[in-house]
Protein backbone atom coordinates (compact mmCIF):
# COMPACT_ATOMS: atom_id res chain seq x y z
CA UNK A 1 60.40 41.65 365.48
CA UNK A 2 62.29 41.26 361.95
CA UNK A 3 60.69 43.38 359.31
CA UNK A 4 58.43 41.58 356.42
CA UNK A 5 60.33 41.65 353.49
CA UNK A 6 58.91 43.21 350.09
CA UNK A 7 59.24 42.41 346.77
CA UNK A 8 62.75 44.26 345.05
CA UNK A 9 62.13 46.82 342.45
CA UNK A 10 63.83 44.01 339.69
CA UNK A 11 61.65 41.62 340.59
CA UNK A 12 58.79 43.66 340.21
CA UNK A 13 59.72 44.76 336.60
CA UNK A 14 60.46 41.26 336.08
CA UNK A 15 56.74 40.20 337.06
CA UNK A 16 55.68 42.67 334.95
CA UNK A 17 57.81 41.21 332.25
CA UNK A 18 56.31 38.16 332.45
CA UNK A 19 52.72 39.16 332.48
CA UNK A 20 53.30 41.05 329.55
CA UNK A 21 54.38 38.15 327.49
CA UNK A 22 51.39 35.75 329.13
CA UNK A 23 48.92 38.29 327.98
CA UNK A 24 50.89 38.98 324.33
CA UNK A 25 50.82 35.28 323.56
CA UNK A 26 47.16 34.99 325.26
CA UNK A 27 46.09 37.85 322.44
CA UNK A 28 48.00 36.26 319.86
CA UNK A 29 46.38 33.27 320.42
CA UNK A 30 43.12 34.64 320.22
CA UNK A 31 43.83 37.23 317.16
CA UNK A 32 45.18 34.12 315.18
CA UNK A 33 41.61 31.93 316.50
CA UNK A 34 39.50 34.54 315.49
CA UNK A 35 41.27 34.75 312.16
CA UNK A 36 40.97 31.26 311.16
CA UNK A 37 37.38 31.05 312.09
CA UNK A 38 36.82 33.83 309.97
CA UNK A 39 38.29 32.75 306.75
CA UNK A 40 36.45 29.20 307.41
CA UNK A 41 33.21 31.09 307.46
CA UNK A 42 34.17 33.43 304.39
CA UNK A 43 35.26 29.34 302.75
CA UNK A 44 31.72 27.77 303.53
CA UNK A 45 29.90 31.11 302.79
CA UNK A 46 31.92 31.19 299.46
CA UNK A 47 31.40 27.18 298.74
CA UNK A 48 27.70 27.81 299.36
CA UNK A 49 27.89 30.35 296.75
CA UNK A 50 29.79 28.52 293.92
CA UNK A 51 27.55 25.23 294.75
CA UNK A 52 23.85 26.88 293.96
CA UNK A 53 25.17 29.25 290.91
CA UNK A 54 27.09 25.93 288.94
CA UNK A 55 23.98 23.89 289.45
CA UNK A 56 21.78 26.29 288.23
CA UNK A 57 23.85 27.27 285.33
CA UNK A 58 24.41 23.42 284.51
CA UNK A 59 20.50 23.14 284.94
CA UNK A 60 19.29 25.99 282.75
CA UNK A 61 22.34 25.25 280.21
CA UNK A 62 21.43 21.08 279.49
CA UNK A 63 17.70 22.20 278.98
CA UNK A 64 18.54 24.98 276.40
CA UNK A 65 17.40 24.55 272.70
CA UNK A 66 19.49 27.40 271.37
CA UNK A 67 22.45 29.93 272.27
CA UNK A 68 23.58 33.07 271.32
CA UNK A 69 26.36 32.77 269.55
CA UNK A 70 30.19 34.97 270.68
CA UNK A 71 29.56 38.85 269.62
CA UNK A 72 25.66 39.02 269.27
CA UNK A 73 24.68 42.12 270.79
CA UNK A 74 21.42 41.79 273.24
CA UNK A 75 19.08 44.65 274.41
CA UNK A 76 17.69 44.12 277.77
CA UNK A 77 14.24 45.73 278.53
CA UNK A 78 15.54 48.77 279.93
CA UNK A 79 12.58 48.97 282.56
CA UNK A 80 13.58 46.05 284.22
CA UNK A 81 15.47 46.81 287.52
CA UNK A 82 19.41 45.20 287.08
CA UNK A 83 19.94 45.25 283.35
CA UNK A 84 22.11 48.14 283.30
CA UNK A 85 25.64 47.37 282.62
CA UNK A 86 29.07 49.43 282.89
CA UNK A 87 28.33 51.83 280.59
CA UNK A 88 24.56 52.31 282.07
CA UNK A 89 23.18 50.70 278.98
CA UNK A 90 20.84 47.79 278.78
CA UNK A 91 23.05 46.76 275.30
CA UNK A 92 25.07 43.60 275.87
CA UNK A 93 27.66 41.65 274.17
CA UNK A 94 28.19 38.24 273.79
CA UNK A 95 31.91 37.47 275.20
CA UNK A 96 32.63 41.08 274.88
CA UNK A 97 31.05 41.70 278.21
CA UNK A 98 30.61 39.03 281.23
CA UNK A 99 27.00 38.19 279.31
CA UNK A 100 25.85 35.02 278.14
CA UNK A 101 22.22 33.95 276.44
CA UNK A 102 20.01 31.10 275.61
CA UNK A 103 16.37 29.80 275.29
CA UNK A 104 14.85 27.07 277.14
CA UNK A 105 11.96 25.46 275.40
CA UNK A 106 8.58 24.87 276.94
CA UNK A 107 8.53 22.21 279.67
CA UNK A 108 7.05 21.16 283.02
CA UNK A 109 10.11 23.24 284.41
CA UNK A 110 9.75 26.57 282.72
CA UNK A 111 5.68 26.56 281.72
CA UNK A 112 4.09 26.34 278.87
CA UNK A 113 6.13 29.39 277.46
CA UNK A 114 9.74 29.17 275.89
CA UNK A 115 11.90 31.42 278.29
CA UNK A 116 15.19 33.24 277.41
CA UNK A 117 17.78 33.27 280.21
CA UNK A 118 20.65 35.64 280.61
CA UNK A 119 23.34 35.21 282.96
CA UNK A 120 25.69 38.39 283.31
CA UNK A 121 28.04 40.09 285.83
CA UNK A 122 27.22 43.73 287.70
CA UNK A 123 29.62 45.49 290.41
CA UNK A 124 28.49 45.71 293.76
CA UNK A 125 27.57 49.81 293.29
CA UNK A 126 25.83 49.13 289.79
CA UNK A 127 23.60 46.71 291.46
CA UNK A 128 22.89 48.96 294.84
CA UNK A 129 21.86 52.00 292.00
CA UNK A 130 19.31 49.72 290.41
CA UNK A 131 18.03 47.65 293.14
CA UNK A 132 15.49 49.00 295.77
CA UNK A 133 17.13 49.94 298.90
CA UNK A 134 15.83 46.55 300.56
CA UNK A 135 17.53 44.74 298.14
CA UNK A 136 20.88 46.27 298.52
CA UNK A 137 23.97 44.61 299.53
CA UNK A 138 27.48 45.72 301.15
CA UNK A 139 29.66 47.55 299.20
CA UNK A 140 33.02 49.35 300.34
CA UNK A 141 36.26 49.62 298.44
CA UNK A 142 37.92 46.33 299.91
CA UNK A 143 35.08 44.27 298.56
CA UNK A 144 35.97 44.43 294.90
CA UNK A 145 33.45 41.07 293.91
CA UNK A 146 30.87 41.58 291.66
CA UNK A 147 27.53 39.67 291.43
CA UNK A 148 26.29 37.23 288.98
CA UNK A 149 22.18 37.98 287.90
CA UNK A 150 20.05 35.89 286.39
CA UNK A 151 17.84 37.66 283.99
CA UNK A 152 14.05 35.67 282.37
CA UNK A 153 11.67 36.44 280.16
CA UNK A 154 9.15 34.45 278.11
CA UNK A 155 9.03 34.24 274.19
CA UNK A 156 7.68 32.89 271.34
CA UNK A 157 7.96 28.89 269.90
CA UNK A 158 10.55 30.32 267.23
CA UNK A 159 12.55 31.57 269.66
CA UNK A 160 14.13 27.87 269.76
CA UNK A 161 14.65 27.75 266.01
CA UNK A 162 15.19 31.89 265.52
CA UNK A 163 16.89 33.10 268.60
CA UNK A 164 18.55 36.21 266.70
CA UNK A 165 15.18 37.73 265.79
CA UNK A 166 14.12 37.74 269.55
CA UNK A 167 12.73 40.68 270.38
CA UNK A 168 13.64 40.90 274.34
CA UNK A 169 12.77 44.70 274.44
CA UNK A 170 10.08 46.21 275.49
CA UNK A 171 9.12 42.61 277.36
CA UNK A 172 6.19 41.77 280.07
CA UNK A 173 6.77 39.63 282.42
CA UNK A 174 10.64 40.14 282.43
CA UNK A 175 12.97 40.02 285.72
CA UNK A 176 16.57 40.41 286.72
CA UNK A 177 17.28 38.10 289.78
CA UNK A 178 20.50 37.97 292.28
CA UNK A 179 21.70 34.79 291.48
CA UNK A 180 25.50 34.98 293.53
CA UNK A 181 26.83 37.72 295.19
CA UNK A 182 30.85 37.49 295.37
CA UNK A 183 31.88 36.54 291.91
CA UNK A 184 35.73 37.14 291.34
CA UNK A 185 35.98 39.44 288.02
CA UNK A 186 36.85 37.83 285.55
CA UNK A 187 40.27 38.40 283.31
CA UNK A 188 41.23 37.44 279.84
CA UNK A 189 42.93 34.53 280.64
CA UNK A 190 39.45 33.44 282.55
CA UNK A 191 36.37 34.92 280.92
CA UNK A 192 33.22 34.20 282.81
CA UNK A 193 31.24 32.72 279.82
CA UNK A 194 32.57 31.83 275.99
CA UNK A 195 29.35 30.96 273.21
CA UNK A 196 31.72 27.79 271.68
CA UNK A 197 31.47 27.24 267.94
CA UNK A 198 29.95 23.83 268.62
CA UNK A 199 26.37 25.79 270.45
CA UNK A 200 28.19 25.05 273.49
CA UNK A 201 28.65 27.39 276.68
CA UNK A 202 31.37 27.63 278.62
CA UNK A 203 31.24 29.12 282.21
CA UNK A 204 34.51 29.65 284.26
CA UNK A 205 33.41 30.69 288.12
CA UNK A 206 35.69 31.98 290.78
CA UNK A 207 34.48 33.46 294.34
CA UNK A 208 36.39 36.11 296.19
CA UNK A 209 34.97 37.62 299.52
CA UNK A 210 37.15 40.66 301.39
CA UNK A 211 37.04 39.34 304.89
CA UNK A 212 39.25 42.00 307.32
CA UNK A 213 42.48 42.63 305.99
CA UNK A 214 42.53 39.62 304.06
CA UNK A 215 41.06 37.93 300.59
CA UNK A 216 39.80 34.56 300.57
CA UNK A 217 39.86 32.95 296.63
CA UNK A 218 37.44 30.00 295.65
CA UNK A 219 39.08 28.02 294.03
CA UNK A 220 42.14 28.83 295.27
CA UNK A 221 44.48 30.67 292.47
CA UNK A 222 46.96 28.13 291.71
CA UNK A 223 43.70 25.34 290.94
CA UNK A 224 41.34 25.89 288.05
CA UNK A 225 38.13 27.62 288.59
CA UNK A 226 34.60 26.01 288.43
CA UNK A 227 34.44 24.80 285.08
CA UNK A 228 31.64 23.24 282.57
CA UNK A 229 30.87 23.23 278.82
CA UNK A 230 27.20 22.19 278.11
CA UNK A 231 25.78 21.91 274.59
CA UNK A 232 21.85 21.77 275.71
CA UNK A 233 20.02 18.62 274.83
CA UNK A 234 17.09 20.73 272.81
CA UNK A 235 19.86 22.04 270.82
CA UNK A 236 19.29 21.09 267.02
């Protein structure tokens, strides 16, 4: 009886070979899959984002009746959770600092009370330090997006007429709000908010999420970012 032949010791390695580059591709494949899904859902997360903060802003800024104008210093009520900026001050500045301000006069929207909005930029830590601890979000050192806030608190009639003699400190019924939560920071070529000349405000928004090893950009760099100037209607 002839003996059953076996497999040689080069075609065994060559087998081997072969697997090895099936299952390489195979996790390639996969690596690259998992990837791509990944920046789409860091894309529609990030479009999400950018969709409900520039409707907002457009809202609130086409009702306002008057603006701070570029430089005006603003005092936040200091015992208001997420009003603390950089410096750990509640002291703002108007195009110095990613801070912009406004009043919106009495209406079916906002109550029978004038309110005074602020829209301003905190890092991811500053925000955690103020926050409660259920209100905290991510932060690591690859996530380098800040978050936008949305700060409100009634005032008086005059406010619409007299914006600069607002006192917003000590205020009732004041509160600092998460409005977006990856924000790109801003540079000098791209400031977040400009107080125009004309009573109009400019806001310029970008979105930037850390997702793995990689940085997905909304807009993408080479297009303009999110973009409106909107003198409100009350203005006089």
């Amino acid at each position: 009886m002839k003996p059953t032949a076996g497999l040689t010791l080069i075609e065994i390695l060559i087998a081997l070979a072969l697997s090895l580059l099936v299952l390489s591709a195979a996790y390639a494949l996969t690596t690259s899959t998992a990837q791509a899904n990944a920046v789409l859902t860091t894309r529609s997360q990030l479009t999400s984002e950018a969709t409900v903060a520039s409707s907002l802003l457009s809202a609130r800024l086409r009702e306002a009746c008057a603006v701070f104008p570029q430089n005006t210093a603003v005092t936040l009520p200091a015992g208001v959770a997420g009003t603390k900026n950089a410096a750990n001050t509640t002291v703002w500045r108007v195009g110095t600092d990613p801070f912009v301000a406004f009043v919106v006069p009495a209406s079916t929207v906002s109550g029978s009370t004038p309110m005074l909005y602020a829209y301003y930029l905190l890092s991811r830590a500053r925000y955690n330090e103020q926050m409660p601890d259920t209100q905290d979000i991510p932060a690591n050192s690859a996530e380098t997006s800040q978050v936008l806030m949305e700060f409100e608190v009634p005032v008086t009639a005059a406010a619409c007429t007299a914006p600069l003699t607002v006192a917003v400190a000590p205020a009732t019924n004041a509160q600092a709000l998460l409005l977006a939560e990856y924000v790109r920071t801003p540079t000098t070529a791209e400031p977040l908010f400009t107080s125009e000349s004309d009573q109009a405000i400019t806001y310029r928004l970008r979105f930037q999420k850390a997702s793995g090893s990689s940085v997905t950009v909304l807009p993408i760099l080479s297009q303009t970012p999110i973009r409106a100037s909107i003198v409100g209607r009350n203005v006089r």
